[in-house]
Protein backbone atom coordinates (compact mmCIF):
# COMPACT_ATOMS: atom_id res chain seq x y z
CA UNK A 1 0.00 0.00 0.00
CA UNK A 2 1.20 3.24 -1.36
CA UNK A 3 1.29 6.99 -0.01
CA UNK A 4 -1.47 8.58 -0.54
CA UNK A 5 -1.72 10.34 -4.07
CA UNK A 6 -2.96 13.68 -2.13
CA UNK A 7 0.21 13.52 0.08
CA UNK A 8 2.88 13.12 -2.58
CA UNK A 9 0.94 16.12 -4.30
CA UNK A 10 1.38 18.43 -1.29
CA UNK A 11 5.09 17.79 -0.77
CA UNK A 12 5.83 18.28 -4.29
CA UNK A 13 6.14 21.34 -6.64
CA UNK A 14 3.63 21.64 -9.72
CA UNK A 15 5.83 22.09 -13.46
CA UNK A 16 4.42 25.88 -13.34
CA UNK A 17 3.98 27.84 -10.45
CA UNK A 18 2.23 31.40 -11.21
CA UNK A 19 2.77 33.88 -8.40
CA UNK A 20 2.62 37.11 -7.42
CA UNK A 21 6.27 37.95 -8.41
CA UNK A 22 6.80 35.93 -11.21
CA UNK A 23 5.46 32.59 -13.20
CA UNK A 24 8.11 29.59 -12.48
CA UNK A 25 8.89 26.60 -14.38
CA UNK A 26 9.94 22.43 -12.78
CA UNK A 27 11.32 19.61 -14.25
CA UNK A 28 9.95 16.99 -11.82
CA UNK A 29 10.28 19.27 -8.98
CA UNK A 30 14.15 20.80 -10.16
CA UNK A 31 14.08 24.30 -11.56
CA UNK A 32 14.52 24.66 -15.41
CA UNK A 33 17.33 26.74 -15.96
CA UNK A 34 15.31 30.09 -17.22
CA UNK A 35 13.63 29.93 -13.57
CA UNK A 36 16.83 29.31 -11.59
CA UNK A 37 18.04 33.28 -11.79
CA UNK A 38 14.54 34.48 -11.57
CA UNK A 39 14.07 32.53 -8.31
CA UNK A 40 17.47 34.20 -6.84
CA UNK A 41 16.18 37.15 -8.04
CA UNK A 42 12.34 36.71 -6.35
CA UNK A 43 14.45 35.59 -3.44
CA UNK A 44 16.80 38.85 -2.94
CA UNK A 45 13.40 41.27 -3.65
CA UNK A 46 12.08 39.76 -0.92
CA UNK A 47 15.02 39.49 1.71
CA UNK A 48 15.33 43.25 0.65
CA UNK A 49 12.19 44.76 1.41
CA UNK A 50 12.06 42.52 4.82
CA UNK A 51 15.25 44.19 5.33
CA UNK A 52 13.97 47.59 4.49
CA UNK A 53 10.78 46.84 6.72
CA UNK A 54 12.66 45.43 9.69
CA UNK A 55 15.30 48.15 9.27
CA UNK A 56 13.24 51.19 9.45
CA UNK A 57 14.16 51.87 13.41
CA UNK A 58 17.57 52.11 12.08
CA UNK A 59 17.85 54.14 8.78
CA UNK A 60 15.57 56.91 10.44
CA UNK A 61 18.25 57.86 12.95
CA UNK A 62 21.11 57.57 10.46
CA UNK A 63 18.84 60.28 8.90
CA UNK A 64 18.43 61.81 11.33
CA UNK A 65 22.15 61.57 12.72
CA UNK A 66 22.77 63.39 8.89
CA UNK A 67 20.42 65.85 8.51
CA UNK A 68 21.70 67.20 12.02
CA UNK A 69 25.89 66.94 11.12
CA UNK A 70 24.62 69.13 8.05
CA UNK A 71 23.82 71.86 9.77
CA UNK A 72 26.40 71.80 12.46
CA UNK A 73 25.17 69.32 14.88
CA UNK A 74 28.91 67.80 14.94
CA UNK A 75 29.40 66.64 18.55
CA UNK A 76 27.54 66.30 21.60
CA UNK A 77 28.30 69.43 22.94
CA UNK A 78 26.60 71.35 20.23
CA UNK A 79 22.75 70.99 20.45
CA UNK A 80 20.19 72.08 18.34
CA UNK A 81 17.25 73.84 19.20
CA UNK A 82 14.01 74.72 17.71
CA UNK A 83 13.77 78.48 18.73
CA UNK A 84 10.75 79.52 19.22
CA UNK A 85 9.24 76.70 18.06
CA UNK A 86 9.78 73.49 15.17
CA UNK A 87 8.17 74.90 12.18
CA UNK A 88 6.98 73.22 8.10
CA UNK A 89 10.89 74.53 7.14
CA UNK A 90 12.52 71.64 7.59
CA UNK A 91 11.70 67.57 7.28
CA UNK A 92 11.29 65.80 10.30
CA UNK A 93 8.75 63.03 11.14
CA UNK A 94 5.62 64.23 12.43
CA UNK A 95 7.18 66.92 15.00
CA UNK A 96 4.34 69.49 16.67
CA UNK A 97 4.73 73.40 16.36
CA UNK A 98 3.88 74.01 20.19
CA UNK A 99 6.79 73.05 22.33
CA UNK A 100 10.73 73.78 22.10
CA UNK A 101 13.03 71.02 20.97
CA UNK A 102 16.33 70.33 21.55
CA UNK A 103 18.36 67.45 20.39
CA UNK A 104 21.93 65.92 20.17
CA UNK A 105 24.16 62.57 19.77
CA UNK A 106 26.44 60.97 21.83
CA UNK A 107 29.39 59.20 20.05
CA UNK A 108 30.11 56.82 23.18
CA UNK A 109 32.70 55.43 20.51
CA UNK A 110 34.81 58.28 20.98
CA UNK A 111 33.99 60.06 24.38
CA UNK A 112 33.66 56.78 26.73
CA UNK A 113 30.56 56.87 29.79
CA UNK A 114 29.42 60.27 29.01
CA UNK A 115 27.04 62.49 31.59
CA UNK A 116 24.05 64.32 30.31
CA UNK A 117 22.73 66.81 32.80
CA UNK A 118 19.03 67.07 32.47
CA UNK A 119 17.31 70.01 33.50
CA UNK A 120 14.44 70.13 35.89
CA UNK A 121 10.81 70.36 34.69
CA UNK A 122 11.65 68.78 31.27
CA UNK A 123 10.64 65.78 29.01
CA UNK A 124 13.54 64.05 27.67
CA UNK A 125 14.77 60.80 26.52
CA UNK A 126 17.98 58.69 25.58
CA UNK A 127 17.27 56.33 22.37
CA UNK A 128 20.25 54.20 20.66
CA UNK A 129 21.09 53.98 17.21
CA UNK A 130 18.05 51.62 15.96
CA UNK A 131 15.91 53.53 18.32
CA UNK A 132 15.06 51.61 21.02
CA UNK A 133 14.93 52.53 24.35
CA UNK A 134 17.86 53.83 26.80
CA UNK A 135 16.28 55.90 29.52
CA UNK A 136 13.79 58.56 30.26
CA UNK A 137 15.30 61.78 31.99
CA UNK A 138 13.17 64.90 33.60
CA UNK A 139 9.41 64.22 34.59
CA UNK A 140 9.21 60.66 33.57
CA UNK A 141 12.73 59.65 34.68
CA UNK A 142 14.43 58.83 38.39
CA UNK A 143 14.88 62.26 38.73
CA UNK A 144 11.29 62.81 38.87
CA UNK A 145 11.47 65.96 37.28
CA UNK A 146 13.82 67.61 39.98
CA UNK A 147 16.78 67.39 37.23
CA UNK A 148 20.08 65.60 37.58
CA UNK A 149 22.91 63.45 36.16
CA UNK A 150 22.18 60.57 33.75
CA UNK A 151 25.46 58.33 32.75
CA UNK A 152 25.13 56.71 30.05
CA UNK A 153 27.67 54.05 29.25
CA UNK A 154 28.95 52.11 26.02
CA UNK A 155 28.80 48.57 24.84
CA UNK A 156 31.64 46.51 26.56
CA UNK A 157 32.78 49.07 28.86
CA UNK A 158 34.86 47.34 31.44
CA UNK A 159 36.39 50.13 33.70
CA UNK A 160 35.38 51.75 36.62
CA UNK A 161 32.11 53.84 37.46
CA UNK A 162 31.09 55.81 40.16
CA UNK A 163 29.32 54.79 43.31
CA UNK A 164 26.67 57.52 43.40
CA UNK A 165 25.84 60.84 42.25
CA UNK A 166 24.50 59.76 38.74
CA UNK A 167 21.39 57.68 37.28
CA UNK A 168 23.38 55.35 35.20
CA UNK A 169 22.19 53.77 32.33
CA UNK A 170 23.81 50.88 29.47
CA UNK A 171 23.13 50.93 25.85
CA UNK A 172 23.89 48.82 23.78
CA UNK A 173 25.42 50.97 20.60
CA UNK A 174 27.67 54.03 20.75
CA UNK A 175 25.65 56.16 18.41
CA UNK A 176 22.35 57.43 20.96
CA UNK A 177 20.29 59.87 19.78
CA UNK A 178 18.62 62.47 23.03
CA UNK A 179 15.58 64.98 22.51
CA UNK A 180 14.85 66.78 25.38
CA UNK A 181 11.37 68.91 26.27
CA UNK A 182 12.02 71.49 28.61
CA UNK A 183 9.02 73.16 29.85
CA UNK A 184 10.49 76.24 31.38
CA UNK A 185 11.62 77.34 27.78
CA UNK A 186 14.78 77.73 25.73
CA UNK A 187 16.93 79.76 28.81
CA UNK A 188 16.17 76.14 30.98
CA UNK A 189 17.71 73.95 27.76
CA UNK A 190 20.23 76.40 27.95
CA UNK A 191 21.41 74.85 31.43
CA UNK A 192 21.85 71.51 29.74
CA UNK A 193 25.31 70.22 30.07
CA UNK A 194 26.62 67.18 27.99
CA UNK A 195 30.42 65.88 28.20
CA UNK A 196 32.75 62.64 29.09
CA UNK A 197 33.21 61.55 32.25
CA UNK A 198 36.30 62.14 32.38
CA UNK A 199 35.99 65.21 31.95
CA UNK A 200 33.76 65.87 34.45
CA UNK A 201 35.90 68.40 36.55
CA UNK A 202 36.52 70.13 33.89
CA UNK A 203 33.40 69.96 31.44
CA UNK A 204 33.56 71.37 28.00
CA UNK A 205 31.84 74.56 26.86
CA UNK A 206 28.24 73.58 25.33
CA UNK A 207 27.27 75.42 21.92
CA UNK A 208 23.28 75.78 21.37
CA UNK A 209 22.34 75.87 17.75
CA UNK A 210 18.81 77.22 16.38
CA UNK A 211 17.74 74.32 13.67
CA UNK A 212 14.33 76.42 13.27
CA UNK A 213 15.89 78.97 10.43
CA UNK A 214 17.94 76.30 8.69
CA UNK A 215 16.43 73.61 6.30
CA UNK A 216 17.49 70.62 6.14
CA UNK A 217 16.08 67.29 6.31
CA UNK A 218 16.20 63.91 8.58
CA UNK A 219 13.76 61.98 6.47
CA UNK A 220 15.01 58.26 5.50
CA UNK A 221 15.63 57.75 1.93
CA UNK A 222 12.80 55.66 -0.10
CA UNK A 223 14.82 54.34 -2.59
CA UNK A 224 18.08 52.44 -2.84
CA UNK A 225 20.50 54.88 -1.26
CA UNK A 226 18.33 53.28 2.05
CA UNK A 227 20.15 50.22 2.39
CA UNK A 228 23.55 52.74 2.48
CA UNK A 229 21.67 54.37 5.87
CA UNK A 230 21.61 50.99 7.22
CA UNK A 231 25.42 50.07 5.86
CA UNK A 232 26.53 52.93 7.87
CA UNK A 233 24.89 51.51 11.31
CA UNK A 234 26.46 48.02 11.20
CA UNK A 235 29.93 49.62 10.19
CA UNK A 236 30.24 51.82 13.16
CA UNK A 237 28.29 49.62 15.53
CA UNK A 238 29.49 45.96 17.70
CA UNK A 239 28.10 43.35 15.79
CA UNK A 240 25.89 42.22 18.68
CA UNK A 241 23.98 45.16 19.03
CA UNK A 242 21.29 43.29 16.75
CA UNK A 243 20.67 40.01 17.17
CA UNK A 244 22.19 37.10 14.85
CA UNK A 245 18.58 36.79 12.54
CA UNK A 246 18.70 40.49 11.71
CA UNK A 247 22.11 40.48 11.14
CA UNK A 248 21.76 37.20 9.28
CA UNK A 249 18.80 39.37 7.05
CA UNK A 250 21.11 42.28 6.27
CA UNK A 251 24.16 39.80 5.34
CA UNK A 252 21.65 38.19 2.36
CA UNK A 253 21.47 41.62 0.79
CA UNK A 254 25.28 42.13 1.39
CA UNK A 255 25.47 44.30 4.32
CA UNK A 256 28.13 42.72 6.61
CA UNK A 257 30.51 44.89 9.19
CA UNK A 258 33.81 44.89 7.90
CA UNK A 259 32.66 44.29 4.99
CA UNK A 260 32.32 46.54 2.01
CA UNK A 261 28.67 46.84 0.46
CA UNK A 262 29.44 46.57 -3.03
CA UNK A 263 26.12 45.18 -4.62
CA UNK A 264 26.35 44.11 -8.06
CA UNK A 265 24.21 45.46 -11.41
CA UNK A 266 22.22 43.24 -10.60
CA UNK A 267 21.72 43.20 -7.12
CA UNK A 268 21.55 47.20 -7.70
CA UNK A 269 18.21 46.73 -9.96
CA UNK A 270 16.91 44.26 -7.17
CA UNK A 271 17.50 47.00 -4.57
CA UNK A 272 15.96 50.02 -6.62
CA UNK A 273 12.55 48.05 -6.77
CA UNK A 274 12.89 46.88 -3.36
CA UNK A 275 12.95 49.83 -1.53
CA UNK A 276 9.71 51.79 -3.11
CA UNK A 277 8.05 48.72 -2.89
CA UNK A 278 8.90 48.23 0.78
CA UNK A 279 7.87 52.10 1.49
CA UNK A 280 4.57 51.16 -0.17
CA UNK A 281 3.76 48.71 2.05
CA UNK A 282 5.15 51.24 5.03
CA UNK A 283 2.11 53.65 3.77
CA UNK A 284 -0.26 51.31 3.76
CA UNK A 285 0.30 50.17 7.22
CA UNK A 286 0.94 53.82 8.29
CA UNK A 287 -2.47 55.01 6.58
CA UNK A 288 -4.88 52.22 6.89
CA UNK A 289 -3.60 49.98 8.58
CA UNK A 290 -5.40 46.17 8.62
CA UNK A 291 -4.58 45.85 12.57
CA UNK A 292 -7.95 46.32 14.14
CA UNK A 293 -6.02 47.10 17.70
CA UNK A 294 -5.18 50.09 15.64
CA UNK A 295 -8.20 51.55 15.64
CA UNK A 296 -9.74 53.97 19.16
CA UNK A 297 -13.04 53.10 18.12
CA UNK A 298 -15.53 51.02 16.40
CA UNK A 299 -16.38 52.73 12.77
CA UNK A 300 -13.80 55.25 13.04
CA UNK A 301 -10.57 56.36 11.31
CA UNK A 302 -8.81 57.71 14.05
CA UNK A 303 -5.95 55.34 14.98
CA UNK A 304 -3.39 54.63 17.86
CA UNK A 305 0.88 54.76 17.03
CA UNK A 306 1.16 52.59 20.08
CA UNK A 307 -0.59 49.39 18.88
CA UNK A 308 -1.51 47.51 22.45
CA UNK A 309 -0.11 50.53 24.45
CA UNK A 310 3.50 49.26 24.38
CA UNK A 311 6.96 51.15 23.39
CA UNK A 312 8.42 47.47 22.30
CA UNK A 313 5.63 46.24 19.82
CA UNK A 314 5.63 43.49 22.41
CA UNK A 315 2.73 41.66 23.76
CA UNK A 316 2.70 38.69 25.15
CA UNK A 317 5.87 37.69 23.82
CA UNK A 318 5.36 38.49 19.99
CA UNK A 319 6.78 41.34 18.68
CA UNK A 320 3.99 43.16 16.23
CA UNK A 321 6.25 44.08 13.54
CA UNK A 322 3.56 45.73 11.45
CA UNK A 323 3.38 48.11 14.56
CA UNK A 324 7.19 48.82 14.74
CA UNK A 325 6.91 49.67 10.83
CA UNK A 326 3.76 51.92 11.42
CA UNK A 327 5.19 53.78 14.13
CA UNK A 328 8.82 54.37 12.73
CA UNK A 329 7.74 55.26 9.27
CA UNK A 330 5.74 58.40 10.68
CA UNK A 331 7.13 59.09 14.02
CA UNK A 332 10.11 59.09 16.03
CA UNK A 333 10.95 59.28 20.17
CA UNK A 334 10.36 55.60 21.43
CA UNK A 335 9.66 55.80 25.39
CA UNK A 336 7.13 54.14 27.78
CA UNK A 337 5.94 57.56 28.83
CA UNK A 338 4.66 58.10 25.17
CA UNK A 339 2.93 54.53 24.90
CA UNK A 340 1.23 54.04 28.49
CA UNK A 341 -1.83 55.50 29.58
CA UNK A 342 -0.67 58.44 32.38
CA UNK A 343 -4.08 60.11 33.08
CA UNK A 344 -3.12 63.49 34.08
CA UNK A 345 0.75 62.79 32.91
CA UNK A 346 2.33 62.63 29.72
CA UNK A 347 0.36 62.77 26.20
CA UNK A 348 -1.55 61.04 24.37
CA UNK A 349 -2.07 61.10 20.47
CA UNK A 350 -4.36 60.14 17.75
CA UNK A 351 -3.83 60.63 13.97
CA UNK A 352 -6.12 60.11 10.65
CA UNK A 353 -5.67 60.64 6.99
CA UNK A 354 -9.26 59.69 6.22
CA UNK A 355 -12.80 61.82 6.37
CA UNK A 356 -15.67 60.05 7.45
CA UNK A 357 -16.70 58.55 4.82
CA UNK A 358 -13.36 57.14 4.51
CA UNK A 359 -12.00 58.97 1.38
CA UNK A 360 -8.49 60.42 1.96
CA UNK A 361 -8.07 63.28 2.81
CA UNK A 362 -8.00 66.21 -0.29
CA UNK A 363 -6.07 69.33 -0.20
CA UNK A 364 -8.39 71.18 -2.55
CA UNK A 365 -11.50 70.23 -0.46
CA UNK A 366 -12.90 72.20 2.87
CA UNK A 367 -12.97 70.34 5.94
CA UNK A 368 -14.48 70.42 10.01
CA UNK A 369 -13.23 68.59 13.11
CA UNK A 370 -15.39 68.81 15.65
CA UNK A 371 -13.89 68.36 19.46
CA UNK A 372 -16.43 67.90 22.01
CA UNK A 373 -16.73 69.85 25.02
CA UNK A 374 -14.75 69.05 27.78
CA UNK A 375 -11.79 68.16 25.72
CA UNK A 376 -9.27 65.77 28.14
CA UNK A 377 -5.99 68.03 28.35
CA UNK A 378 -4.66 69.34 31.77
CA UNK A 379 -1.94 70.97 30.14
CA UNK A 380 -2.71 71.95 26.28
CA UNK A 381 -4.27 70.14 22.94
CA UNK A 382 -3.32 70.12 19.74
CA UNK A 383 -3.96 69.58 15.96
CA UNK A 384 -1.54 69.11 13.42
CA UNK A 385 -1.55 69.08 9.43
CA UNK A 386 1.43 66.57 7.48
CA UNK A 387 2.31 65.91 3.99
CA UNK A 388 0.88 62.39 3.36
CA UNK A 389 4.21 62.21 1.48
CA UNK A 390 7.07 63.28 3.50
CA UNK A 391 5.27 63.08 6.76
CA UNK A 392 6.60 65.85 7.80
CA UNK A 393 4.05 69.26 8.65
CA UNK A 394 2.68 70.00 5.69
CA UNK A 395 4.52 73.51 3.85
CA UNK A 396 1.92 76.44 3.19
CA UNK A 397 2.17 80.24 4.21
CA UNK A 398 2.22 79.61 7.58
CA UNK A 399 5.36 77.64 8.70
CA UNK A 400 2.69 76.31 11.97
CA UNK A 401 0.43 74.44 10.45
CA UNK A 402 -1.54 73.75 13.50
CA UNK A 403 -4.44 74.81 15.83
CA UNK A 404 -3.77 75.17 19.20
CA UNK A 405 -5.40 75.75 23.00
CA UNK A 406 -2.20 77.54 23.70
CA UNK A 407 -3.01 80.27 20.74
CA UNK A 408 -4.90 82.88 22.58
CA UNK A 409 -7.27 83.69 19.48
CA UNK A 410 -8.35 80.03 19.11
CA UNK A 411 -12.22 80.09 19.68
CA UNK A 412 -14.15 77.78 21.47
CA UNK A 413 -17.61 77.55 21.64
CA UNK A 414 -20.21 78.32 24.11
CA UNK A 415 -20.06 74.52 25.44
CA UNK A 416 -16.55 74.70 25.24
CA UNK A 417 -16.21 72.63 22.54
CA UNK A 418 -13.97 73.52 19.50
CA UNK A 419 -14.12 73.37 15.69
CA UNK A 420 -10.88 73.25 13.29
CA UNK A 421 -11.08 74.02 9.58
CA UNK A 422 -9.11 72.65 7.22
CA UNK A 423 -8.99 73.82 3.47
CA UNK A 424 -7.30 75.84 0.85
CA UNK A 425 -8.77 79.40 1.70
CA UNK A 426 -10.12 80.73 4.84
CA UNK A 427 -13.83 79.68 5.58
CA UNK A 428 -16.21 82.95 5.63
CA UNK A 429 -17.35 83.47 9.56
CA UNK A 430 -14.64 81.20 11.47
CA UNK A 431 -11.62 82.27 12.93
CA UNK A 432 -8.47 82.51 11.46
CA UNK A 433 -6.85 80.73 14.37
CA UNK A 434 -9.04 77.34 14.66
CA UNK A 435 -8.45 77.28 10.53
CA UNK A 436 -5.31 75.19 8.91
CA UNK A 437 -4.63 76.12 4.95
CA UNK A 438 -4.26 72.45 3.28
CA UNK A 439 -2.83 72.84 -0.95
CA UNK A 440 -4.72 71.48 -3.41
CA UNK A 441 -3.26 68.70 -5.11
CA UNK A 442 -1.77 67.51 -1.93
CA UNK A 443 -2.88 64.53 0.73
CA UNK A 444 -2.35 65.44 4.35
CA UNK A 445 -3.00 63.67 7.71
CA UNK A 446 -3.78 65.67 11.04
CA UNK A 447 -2.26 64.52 14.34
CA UNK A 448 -4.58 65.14 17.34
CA UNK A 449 -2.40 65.99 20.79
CA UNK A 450 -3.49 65.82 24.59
CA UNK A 451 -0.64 66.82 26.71
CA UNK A 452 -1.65 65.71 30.07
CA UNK A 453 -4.52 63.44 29.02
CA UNK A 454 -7.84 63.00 31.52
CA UNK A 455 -9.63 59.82 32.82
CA UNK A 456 -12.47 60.64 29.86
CA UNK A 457 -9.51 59.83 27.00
CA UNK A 458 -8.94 56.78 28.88
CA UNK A 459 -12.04 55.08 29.03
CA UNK A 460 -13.76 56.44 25.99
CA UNK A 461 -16.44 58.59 27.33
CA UNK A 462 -14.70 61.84 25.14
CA UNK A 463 -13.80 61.49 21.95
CA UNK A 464 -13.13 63.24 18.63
CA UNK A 465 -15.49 63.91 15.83
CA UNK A 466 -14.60 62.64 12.53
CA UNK A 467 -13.25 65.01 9.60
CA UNK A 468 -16.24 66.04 8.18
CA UNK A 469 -16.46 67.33 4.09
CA UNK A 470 -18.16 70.89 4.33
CA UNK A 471 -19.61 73.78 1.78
CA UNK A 472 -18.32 76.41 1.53
């Protein structure tokens, strides 16, 4: 008595497969020679955009890392600032127009355990170089908001550290990238101090830089040049800082350390279709995405960054890695304190690129968000416009594209609640300040804000209108 027929069938091959990327020819289950280099081929497309995918974390802080050195950010005692405020000039991922930024690298490679001294009453946070977590300093940190001394130390470090006097903190690159909030202003980021250890007695002079006049951009690249963003990570990086199946992933396409990346004609072609493709399937995670957990609310379009509330993509053991690409494509600052539900503490944020009927959003068409009354912010709200393109604020006469509870002239209504306009000219009988000039021609996506989010965010009994199509 034989196998059964149906069994041999299943562990076989058919003489032609048609797929997706490509139709495939067998000879009794070997290739045929004219399928042989287009199955290498199918196989590198796809080990490049999972490598694009995975690698997202990454290439955005090389980007960022870039866009910064070009305009002067050269060590980590020069930090840039966004004086009076980060404005549509420049290309960053989804930043808001309502709070002062300031930012810098360490280069742990080169300085050793260095100290960051974080000012009190600030916001700030200590990512490495494929943007995952280091530490939280001000508010959300030990400190506690009082300020104080963070220490953060390189990969392998071996020599001595001090008993007390500083938070300190491991990370596993040398390359970290640190934002900082401070809520006093630009003369408390001002007291920010950032040098070696051992220079500690001695600390060097700090240089604060105003990125808000300058353009320049710390986008990620969406076609081949990529996969040189990522290159540059594993060069300057310990191999260990990723673990051996994402290091295995980036060796397939040729990116080894030590190693040059050299790819082929060939392999060139491969990564030129690879990369568009793979930023494709970024957007369509970023913009509508299939996750239901990304979703607030039944029949809605507004949607969550933080799939299941957590910083890691992690829940219960499995790491959602549609999430990590959704978040990393369109944002950037990975902390707890952004993810988990603080009622009265942190912020909270919901974004949508859809009206509701569903359609994407138009830049030639007039638009209303409605915000209920009582809107949950102990500290401020607000809404954002972005280029569905560059995801960065969206670039019209006014370098703010935003509506704000801190602008004095916003208007709310009699029951407190507020409407925003969005559209190409001003609507007749609103306020200029609770309107937002869209371009026509253009897609854009609005970011809703609630610094200091209340109880009613929480468990659902507030929430936003949908972007409704108006008449003019």
């Amino acid at each position: 008595m034989g196998i059964d027929h149906h069994i041999l069938v299943s562990v076989g091959v058919p003489d032609r497969l048609d797929t997706a990327i490509g139709n495939f020819t067998f000879a009794d289950g070997v290739p045929t020679p004219d399928s042989l280099d287009r199955l290498y081929d199918s196989l590198d497309l796809i080990r490049a955009v999972e490598a694009y995918l995975t690698s997202i974390p990454g290439a955005s802080l090389s980007a960022m890392r870039a866009g910064q050195r070009s305009v002067g950010i050269t060590s980590s005692q020069v930090i840039g600032i966004t004086d009076p405020r980060a404005n549509s000039g420049s290309v960053y991922l989804t930043p808001n127009t309502d709070t002062v930024y300031a930012t810098t690298f360490l280069d742990l490679a080169e300085t050793g355990p260095t100290v960051i001294e974080a000012p009190p009453n600030s916001l700030n946070v200590v990512d490495d170089f494929w943007f995952r977590y280091v530490t939280d300093m001000g508010i959300p940190g030990e400190d506690r908001g009082a300020g104080g001394k963070y220490l953060i130390v390189p990969p392998g470090y071996d020599g001595d550290l001090p008993d007390d006097g500083y938070y300190i903190r491991f990370t596993s690159t040398y390359t970290n990238w640190v934002v900082f909030r401070a809520l006093d202003g630009v003369p408390a980021i001002k007291t920010i101090r950032v040098y070696p250890l051992a220079e500690a007695d001695n600390p060097p002079e700090m240089t604060f830089l105003n990125l808000a006049p300058v353009p320049h951009n710390t986008v990620h690249a969406n076609d081949a040049t990529f996969y040189d963003e990522i290159k540059q990570i594993i060069q300057e990086e310990p191999p260990e800082f990723l673990d051996p199946e994402t290091r295995g992933l980036l060796a397939s396409i040729g990116i080894v350390k030590g190693q040059p990346f050299e790819p082929d004609q060939r392999m060139r072609d491969i990564l030129a279709k690879a990369a568009p493709l793979a930023s494709g399937i970024a957007r369509a995670l970023v913009f509508r995405p299939r996750d239901r957990r990304a979703y607030y609310y039944e029949n809605s379009s507004w949607k969550n960054a933080f799939i299941g509330g957590r910083y890691d993509f992690e829940i219960n053991g499995v790491r959602l890695l549609d999430a990590r690409t959704m978040f990393h494509y369109m944002a950037t600052v990975i902390t707890p304190a952004m993810a988990a539900a603080q009622v009265g503490a942190g912020s909270q944020y919901a974004f949508t690129a859809e009206d509701s009927a569903g359609a994407w959003l138009d830049g030639g068409r007039d638009y209303v968000l409605h915000l209920p009354p009582q809107i949950p912010a102990k500290n401020f709200w607000s809404v954002c416009v972005y280029d569905t393109q560059t995801r960065s604020l969206l670039v019209t006469d006014n370098p703010y594209p935003s509506v704000s509870s801190l602008a004095p002239d916003v208007r709310a209504n009699d029951d407190t609640s507020v409407d925003v306009y969005f559209g190409p000219e001003p609507p007749t009988g609103v306020p200029a300040a609770n309107w937002i000039r869209t371009v026509p021609g253009k897609g854009w996506f609005t970011l809703l804000r609630l610094y200091g989010p209340l109880e009613s965010w929480f468990d659902q009994t507030w929430r936003p209108g949908e972007i409704e199509p108006r008449q003019r």
